[in-house]
N, C-alpha and C. Protein backbone atom coordinates (compact mmCIF):
# COMPACT_ATOMS: atom_id res chain seq x y z
N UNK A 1 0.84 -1.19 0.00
CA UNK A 1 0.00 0.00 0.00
C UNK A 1 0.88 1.24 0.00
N UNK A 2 0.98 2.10 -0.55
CA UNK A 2 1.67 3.46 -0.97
C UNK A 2 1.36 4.20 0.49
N UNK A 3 2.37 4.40 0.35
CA UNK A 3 2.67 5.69 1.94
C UNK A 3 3.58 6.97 1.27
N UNK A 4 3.22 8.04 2.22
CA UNK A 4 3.94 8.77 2.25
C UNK A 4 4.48 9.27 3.35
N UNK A 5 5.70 10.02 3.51
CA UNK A 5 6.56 10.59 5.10
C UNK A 5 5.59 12.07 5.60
N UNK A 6 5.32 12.06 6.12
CA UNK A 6 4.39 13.38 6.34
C UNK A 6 5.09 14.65 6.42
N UNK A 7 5.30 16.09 5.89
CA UNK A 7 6.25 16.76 6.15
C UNK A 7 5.61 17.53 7.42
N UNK A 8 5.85 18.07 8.16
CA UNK A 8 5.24 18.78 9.24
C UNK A 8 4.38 19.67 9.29
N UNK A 9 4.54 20.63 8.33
CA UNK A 9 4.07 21.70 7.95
C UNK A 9 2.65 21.27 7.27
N UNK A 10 2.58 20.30 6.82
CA UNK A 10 1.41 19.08 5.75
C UNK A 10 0.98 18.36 6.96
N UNK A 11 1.09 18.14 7.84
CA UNK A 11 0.84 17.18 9.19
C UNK A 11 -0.37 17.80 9.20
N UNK A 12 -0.08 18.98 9.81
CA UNK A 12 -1.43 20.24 10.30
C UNK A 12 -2.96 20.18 9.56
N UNK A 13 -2.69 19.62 8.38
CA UNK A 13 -4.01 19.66 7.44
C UNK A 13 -4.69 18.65 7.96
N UNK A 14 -4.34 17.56 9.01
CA UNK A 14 -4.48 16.20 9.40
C UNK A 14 -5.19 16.03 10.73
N UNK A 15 -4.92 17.22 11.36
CA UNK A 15 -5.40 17.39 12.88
C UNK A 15 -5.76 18.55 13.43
N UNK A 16 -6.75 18.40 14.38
CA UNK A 16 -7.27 19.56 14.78
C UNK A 16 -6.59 20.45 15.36
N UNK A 17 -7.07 21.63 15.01
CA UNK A 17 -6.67 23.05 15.04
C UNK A 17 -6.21 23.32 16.67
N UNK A 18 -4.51 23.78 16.70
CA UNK A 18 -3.95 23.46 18.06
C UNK A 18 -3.63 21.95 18.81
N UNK A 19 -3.33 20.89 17.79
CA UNK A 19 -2.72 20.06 18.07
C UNK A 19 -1.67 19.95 17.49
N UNK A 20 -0.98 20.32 16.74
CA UNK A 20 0.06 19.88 16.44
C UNK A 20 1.25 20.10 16.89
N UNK A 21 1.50 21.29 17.97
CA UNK A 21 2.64 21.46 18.43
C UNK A 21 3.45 20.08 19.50
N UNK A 22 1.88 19.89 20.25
CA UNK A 22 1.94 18.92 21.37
C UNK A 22 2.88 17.04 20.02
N UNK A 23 1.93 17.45 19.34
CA UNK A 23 2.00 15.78 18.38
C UNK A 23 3.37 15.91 17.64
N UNK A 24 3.82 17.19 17.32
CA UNK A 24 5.31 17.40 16.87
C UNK A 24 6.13 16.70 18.13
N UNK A 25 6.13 17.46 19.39
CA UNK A 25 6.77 17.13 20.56
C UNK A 25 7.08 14.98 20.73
N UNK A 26 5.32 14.68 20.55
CA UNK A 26 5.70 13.34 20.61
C UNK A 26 6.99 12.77 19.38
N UNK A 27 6.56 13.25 18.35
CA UNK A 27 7.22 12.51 17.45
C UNK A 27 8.75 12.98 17.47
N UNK A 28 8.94 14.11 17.88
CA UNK A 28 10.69 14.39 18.15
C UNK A 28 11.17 13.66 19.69
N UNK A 29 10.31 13.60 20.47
CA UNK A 29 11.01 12.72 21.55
C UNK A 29 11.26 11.41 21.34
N UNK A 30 10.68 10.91 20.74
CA UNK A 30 10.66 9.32 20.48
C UNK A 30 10.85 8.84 19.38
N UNK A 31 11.44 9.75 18.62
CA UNK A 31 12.27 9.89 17.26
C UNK A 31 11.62 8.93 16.64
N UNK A 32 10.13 9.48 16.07
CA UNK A 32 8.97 8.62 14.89
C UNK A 32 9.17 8.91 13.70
N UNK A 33 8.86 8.21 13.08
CA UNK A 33 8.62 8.02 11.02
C UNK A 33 7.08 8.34 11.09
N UNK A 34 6.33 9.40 11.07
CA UNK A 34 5.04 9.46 11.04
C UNK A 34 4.94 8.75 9.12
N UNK A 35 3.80 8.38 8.66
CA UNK A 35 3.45 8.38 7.67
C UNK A 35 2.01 7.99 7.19
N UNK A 36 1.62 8.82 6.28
CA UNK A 36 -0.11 8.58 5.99
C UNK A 36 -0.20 7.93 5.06
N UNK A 37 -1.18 6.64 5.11
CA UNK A 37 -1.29 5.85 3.98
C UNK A 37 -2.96 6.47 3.56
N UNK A 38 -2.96 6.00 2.35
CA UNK A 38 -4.23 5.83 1.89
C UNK A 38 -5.01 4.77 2.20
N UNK A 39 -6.56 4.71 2.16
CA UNK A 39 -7.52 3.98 3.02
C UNK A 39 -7.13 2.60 3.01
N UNK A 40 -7.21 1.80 3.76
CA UNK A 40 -6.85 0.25 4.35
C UNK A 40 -8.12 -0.17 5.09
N UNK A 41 -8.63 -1.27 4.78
CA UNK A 41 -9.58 -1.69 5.17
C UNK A 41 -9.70 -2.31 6.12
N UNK A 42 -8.78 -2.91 6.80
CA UNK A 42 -8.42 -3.39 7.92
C UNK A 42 -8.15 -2.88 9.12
N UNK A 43 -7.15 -1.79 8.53
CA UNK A 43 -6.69 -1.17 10.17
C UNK A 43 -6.98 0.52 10.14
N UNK A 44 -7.05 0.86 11.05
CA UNK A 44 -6.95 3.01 10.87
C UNK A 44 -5.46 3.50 10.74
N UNK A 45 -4.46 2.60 11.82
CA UNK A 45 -3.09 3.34 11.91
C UNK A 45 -2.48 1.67 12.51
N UNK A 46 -0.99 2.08 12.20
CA UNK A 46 0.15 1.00 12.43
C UNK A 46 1.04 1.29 13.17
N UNK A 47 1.89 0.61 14.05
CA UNK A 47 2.93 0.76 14.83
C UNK A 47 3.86 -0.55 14.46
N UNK A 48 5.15 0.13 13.80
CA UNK A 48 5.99 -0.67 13.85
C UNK A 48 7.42 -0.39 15.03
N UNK A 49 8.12 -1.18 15.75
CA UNK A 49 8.85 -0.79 16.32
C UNK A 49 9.88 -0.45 15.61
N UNK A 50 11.11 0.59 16.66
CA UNK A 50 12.66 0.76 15.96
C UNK A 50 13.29 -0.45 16.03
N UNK A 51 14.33 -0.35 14.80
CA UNK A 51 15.42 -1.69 15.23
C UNK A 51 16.66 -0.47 14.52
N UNK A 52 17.40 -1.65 15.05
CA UNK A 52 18.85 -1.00 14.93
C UNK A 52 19.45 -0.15 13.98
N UNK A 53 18.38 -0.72 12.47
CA UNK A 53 18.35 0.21 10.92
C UNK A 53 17.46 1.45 11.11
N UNK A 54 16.71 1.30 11.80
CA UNK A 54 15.56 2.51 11.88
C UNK A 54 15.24 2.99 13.30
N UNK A 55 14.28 4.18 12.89
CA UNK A 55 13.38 4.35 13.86
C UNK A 55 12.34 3.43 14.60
N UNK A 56 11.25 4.36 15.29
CA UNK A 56 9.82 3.93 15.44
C UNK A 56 9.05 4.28 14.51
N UNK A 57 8.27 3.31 13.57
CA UNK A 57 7.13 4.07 12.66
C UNK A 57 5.77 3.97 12.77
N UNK A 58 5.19 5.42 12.87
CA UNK A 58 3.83 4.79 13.10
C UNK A 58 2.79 5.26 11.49
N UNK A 59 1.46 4.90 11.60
CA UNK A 59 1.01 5.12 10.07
C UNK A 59 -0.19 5.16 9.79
N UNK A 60 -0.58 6.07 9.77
CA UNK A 60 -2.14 6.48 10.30
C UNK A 60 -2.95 6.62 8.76
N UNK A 61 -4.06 6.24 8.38
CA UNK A 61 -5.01 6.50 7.20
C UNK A 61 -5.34 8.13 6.83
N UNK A 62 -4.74 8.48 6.04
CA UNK A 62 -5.14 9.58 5.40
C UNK A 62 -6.95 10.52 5.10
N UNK A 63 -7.42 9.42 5.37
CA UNK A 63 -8.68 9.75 4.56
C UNK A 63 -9.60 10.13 6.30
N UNK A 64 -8.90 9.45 7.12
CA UNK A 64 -10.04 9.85 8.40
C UNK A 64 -10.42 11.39 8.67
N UNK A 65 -11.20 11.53 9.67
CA UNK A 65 -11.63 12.88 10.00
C UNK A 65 -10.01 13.74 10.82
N UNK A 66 -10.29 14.58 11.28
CA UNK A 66 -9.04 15.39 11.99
C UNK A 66 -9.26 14.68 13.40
N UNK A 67 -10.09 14.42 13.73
CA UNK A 67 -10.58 14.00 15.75
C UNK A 67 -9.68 12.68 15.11
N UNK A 68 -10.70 11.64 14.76
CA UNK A 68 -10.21 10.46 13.88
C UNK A 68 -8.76 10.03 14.26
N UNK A 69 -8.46 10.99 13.00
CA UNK A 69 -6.94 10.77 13.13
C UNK A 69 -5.53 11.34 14.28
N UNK A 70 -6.48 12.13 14.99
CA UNK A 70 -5.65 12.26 15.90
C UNK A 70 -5.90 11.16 17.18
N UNK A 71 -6.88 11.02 17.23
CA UNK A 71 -7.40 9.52 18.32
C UNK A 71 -6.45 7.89 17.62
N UNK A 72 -6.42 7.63 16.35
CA UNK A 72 -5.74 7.06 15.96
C UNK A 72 -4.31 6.99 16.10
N UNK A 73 -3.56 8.27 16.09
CA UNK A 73 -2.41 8.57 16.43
C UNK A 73 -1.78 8.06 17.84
N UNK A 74 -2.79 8.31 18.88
CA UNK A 74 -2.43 8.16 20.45
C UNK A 74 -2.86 7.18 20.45
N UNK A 75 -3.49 6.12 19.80
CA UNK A 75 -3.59 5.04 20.16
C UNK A 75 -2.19 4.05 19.30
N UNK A 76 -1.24 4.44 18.41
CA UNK A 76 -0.54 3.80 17.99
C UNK A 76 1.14 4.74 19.16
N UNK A 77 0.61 5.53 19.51
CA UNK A 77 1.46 6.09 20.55
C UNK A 77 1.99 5.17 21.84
N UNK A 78 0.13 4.65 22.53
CA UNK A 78 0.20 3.95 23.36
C UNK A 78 0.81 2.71 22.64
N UNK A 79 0.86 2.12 21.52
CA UNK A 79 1.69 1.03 21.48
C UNK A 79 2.98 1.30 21.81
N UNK A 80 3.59 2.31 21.16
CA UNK A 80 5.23 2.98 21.05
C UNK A 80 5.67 2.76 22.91
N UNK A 81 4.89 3.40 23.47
CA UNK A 81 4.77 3.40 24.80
C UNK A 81 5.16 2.19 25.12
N UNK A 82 4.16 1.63 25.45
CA UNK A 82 4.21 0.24 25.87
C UNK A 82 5.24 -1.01 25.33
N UNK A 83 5.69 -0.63 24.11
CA UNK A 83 6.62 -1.62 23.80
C UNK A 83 7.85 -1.19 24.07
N UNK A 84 8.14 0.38 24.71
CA UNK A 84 9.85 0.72 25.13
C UNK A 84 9.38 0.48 26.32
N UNK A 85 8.52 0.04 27.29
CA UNK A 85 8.75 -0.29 28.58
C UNK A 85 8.40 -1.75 28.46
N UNK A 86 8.04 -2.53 27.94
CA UNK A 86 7.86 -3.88 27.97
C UNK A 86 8.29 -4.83 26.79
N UNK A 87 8.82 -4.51 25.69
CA UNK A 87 8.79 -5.42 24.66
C UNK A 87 7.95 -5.94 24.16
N UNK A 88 7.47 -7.08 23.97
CA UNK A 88 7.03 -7.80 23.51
C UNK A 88 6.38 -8.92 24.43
N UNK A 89 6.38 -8.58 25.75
CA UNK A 89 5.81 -9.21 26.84
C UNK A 89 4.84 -9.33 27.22
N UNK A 90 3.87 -8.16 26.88
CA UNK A 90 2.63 -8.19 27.39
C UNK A 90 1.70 -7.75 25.84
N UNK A 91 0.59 -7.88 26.18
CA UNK A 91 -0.49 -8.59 25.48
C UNK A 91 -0.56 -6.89 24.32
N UNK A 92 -1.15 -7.16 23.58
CA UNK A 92 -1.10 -5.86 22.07
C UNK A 92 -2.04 -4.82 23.14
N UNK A 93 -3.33 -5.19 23.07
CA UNK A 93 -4.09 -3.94 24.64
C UNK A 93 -4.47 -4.37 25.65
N UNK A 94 -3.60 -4.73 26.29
CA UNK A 94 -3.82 -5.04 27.56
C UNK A 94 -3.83 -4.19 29.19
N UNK A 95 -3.88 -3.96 29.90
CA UNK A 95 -3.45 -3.06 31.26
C UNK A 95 -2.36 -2.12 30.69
N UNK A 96 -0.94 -2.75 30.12
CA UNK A 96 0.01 -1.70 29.92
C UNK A 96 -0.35 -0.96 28.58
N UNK A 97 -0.47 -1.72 27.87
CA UNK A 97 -1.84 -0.63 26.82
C UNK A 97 -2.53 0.39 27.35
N UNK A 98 -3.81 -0.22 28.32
CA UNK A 98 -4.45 0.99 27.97
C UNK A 98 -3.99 2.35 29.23
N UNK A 99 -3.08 2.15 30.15
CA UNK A 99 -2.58 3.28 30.59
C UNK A 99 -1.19 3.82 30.02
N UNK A 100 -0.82 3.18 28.90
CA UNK A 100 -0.06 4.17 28.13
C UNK A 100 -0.96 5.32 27.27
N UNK A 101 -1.76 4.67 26.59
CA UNK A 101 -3.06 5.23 25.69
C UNK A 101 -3.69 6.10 26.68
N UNK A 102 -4.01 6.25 27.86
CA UNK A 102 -4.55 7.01 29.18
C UNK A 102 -3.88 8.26 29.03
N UNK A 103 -2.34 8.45 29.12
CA UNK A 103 -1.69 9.12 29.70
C UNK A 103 -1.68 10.24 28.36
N UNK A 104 -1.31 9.26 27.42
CA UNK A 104 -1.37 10.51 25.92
C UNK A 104 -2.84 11.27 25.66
N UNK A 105 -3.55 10.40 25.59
CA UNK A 105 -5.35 11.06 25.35
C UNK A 105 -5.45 12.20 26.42
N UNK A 106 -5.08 11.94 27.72
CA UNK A 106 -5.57 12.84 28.76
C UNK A 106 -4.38 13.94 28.49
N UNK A 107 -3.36 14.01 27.76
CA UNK A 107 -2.55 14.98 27.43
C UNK A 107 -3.31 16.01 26.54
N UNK A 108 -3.89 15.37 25.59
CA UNK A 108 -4.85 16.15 24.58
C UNK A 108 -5.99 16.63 24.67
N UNK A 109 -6.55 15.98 25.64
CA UNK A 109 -7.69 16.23 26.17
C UNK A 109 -7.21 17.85 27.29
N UNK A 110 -6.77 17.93 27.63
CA UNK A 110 -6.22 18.57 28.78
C UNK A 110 -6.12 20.22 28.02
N UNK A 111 -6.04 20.08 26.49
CA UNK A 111 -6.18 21.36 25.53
C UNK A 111 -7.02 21.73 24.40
N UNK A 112 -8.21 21.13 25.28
CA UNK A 112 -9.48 21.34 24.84
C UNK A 112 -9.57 21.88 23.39
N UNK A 113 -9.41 20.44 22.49
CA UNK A 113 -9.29 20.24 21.64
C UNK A 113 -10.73 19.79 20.51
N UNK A 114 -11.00 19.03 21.46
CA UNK A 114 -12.17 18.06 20.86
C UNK A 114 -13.77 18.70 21.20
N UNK A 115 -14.22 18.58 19.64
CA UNK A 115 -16.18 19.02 20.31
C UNK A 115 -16.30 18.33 21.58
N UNK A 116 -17.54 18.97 22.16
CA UNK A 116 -18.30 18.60 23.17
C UNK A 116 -18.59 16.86 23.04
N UNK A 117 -19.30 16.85 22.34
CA UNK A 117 -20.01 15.61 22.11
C UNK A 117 -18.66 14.34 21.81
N UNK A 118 -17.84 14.45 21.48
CA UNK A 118 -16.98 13.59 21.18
C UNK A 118 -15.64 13.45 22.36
N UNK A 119 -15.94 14.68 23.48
CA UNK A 119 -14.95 15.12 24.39
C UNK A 119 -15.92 14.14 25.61
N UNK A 120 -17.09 14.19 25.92
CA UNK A 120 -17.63 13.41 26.64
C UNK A 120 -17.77 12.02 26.45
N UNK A 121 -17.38 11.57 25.18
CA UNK A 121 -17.37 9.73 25.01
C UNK A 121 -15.99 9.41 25.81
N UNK A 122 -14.59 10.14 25.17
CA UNK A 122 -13.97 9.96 25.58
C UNK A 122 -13.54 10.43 27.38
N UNK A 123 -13.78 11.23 28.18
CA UNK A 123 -13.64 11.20 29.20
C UNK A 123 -14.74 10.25 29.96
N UNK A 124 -15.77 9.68 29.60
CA UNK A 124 -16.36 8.53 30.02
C UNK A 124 -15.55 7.07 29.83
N UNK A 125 -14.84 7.21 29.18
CA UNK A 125 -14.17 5.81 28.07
C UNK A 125 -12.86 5.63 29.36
N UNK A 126 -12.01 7.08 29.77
CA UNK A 126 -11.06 7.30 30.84
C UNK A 126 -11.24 6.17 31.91
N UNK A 127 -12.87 6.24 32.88
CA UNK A 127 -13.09 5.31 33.96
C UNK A 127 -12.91 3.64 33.15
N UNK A 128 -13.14 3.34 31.59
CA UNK A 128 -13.44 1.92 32.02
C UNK A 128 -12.98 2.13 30.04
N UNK A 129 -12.07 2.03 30.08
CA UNK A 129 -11.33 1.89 28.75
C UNK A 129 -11.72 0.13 28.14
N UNK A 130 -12.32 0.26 26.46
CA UNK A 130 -11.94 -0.90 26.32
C UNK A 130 -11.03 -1.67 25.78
N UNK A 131 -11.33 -2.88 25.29
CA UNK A 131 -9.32 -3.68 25.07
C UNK A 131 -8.79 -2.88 23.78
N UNK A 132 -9.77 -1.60 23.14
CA UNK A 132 -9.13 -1.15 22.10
C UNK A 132 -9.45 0.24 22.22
N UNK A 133 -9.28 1.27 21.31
CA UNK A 133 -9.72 2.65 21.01
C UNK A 133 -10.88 2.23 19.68
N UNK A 134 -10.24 1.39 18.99
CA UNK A 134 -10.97 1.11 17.76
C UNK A 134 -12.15 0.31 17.90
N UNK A 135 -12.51 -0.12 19.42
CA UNK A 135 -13.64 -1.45 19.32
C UNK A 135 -14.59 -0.44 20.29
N UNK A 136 -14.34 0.77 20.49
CA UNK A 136 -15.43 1.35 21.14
C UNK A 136 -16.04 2.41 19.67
N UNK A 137 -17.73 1.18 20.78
CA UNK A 137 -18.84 1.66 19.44
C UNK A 137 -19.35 3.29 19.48
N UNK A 138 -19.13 3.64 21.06
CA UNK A 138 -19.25 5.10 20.98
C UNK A 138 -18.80 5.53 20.39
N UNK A 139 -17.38 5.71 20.79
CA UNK A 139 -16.34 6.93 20.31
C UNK A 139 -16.76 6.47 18.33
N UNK A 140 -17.01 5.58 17.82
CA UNK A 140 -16.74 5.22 16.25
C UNK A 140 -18.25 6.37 16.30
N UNK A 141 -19.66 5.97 16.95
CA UNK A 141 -20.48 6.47 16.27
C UNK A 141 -20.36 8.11 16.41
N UNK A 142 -19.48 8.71 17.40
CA UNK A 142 -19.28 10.15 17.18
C UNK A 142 -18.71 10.56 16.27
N UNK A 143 -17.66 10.05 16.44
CA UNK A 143 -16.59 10.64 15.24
C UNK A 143 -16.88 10.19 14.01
N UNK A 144 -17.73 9.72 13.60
CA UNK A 144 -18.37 9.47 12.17
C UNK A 144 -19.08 10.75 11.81
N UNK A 145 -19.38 11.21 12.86
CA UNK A 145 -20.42 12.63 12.49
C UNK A 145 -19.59 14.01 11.56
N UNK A 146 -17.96 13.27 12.10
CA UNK A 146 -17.44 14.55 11.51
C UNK A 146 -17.10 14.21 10.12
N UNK A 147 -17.56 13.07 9.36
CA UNK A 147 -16.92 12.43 8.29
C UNK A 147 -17.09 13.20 6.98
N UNK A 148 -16.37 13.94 6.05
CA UNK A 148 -16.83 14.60 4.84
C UNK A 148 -17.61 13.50 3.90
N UNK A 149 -16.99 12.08 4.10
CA UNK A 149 -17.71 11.96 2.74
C UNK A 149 -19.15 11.02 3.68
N UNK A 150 -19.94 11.45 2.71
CA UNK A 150 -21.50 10.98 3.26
C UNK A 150 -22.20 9.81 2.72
N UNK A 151 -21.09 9.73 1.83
CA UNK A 151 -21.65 8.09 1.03
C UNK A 151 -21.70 7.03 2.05
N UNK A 152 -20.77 6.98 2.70
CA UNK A 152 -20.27 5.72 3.85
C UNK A 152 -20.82 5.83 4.90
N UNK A 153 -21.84 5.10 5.52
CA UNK A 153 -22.75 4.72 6.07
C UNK A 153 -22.19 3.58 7.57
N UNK A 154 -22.71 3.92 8.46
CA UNK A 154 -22.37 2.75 9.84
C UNK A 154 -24.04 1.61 9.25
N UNK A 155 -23.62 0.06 9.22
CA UNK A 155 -24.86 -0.96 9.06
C UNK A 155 -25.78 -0.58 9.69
N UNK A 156 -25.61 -0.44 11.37
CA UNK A 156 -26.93 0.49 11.86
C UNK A 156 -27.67 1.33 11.34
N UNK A 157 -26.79 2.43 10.48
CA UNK A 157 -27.96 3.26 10.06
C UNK A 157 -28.94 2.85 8.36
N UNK A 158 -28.50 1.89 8.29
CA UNK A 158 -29.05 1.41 7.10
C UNK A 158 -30.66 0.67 7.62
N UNK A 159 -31.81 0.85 6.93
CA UNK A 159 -32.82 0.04 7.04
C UNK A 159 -32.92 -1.42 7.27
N UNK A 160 -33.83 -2.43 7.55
CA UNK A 160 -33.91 -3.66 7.58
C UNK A 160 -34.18 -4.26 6.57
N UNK A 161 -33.60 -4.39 5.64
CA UNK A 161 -33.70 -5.01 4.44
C UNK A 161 -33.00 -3.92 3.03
N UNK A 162 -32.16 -3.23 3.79
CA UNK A 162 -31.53 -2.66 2.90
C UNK A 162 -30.17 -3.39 2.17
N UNK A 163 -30.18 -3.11 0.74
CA UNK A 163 -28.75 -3.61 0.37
C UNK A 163 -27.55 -2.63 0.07
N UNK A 164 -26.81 -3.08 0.89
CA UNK A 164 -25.29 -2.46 0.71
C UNK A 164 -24.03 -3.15 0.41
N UNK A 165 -22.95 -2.37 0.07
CA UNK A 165 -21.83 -2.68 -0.17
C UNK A 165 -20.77 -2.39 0.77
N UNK A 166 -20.07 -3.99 0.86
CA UNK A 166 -18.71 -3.72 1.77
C UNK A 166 -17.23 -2.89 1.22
N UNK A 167 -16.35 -2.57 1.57
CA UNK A 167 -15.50 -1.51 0.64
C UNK A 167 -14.97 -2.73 -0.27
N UNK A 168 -14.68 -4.01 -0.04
CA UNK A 168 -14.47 -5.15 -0.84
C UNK A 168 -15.19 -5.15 -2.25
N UNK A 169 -16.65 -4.40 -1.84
CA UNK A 169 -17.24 -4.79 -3.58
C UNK A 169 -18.43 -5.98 -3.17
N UNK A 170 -18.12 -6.41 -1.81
CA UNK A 170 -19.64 -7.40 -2.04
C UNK A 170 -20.77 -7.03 -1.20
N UNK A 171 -21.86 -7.93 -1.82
CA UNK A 171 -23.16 -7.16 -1.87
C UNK A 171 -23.60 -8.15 -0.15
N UNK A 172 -24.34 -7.09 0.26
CA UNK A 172 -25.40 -7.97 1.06
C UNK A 172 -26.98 -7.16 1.62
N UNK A 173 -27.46 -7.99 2.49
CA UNK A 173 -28.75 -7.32 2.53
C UNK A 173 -29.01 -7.28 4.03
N UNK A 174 -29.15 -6.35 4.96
CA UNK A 174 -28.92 -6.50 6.10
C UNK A 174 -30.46 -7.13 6.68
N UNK A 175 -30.24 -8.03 7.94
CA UNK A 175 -31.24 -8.45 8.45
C UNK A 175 -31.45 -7.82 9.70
N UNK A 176 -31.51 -9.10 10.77
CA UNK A 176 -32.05 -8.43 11.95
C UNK A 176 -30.86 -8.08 13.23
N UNK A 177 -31.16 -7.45 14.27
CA UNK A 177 -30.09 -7.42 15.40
C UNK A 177 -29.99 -8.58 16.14
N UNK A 178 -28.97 -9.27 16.30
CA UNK A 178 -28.54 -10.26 17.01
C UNK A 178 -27.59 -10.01 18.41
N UNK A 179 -28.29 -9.54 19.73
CA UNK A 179 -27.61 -8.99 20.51
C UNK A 179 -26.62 -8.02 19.93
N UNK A 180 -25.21 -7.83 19.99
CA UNK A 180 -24.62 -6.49 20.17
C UNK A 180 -24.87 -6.62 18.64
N UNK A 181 -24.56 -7.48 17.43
CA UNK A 181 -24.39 -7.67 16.27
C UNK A 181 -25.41 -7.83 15.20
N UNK A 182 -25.03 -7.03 13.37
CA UNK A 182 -26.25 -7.40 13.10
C UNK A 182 -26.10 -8.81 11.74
N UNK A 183 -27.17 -9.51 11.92
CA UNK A 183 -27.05 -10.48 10.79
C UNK A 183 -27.51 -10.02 9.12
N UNK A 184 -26.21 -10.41 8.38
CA UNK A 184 -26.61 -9.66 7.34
C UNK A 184 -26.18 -11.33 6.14
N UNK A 185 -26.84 -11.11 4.79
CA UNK A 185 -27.14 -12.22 4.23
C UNK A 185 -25.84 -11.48 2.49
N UNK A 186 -25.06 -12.40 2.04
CA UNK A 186 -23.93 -12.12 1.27
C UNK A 186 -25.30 -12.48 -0.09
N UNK A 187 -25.00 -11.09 -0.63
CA UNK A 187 -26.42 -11.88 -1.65
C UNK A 187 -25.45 -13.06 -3.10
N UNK A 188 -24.61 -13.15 -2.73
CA UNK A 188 -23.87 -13.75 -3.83
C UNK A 188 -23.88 -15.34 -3.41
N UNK A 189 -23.65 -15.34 -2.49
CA UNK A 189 -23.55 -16.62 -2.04
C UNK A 189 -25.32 -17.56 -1.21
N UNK A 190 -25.48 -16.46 -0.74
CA UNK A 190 -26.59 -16.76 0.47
C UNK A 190 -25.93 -17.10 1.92
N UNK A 191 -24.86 -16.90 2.20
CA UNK A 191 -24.57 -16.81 3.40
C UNK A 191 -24.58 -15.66 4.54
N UNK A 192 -24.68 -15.71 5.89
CA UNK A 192 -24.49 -15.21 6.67
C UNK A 192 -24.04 -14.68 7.57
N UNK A 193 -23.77 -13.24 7.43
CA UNK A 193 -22.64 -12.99 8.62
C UNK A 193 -22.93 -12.03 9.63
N UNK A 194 -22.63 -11.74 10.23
CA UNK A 194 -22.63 -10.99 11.57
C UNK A 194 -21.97 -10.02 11.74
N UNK A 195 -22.60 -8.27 11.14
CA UNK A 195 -21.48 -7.22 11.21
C UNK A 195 -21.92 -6.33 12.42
N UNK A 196 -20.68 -5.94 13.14
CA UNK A 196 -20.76 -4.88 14.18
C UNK A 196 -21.43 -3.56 13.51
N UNK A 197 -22.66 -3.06 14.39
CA UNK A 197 -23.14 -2.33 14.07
C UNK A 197 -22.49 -1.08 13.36
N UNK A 198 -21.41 -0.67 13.95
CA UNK A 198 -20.87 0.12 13.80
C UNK A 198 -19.80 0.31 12.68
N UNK A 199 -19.97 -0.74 11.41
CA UNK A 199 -18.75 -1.27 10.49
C UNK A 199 -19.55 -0.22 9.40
N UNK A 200 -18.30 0.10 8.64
CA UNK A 200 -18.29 1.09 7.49
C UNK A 200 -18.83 0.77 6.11
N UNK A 201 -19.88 0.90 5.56
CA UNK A 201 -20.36 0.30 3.95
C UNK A 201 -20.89 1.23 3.36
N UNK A 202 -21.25 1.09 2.07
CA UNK A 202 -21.72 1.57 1.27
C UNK A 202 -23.21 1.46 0.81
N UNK A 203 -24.47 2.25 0.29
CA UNK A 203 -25.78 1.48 0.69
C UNK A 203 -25.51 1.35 -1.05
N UNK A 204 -26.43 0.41 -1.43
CA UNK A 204 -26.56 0.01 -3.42
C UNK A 204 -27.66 0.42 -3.51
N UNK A 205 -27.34 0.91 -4.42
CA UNK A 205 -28.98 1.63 -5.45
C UNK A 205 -28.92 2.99 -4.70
């Protein structure tokens, strides 16, 4: 997937207004390779560690919102964190996870940065963090609000029997809620799967 090195001055277009001095600071102390890829369907941002040839690199999706991508950022921070005090010892988000990820968020938070509405998921999220930044359905359904493009839809907000598209290209037709999850039918195949409400598609037609 094509990356690019972010120049600093180009960083700023990326994050909200009065963050970047603080997010410069991280990346010169801990001597990072920031870089923005274009959309990946899998992940928001990457953390690779330094080795002896390199730095630390981390690698955040281009296309997210400014909140987005700066929440993405501190959460590949808290990896950086956690792997110069532990290695490879403890679990990807585990306890030393999420109070590395604690300590950076409440840094940003602290310069009242973030809307209202998206500043209260996360200082609720503070008491009882979950095993990810990315698996909380709050914080996803706020920060979707700030999204420019309007094509891309959370499954929730799609009707019961609506058909949409995954960014893959395949079709399905969503059904009903299955506790936290919803069951949706692959119209190609006739099979069934189970998407978190909160997963990113496209509606057809």
């Amino acid at each position: 997937m094509p990356k690019r090195e972010a120049p600093l001055n180009h960083l700023e277009n990326y994050l909200p207004q009065g963050a970047s001095a603080t997010v410069y600071e991280y990346l010169n102390t801990y001597k990072i390779h920031l870089t923005i890829t274009r959309t990946r369907k899998s992940v928001l941002g990457d953390y690779r560690h330094a080795t002896q040839e390199d730095h630390h690199r981390i690698s955040v999706n281009g296309n997210l919102n400014k909140y987005a991508f700066l929440i993405t950022l501190i959460h590949e921070l808290g990896h950086l964190i956690t792997f110069q005090q532990y290695g490879n010892r403890v679990v990807s988000h585990g306890k030393e996870w999420k109070l590395a990820y604690r300590r950076v968020l409440e840094d940003f938070i602290r310069m009242d940065l973030f809307p209202v509405d998206i500043l209260g998921v996360l200082l609720k999220s503070l008491h009882d963090l979950p095993a990810s930044s990315c698996s909380d359905t709050q914080l996803t359904r706020v920060l979707k609000k700030y999204d420019t493009d309007k094509s891309v839809l959370l499954v929730e907000e799609l009707r019961e029997g609506a058909l949409f598209r995954t960014m893959d290209g395949r079709m399905f037709k969503k059904g009903k809620q299955i506790r936290k999850r919803i069951e949706c039918t692959e119209i190609q195949t006739g099979k069934l799967y189970l998407f978190s409400p909160v997963y990113e598609v496209k509606p057809a037609g």
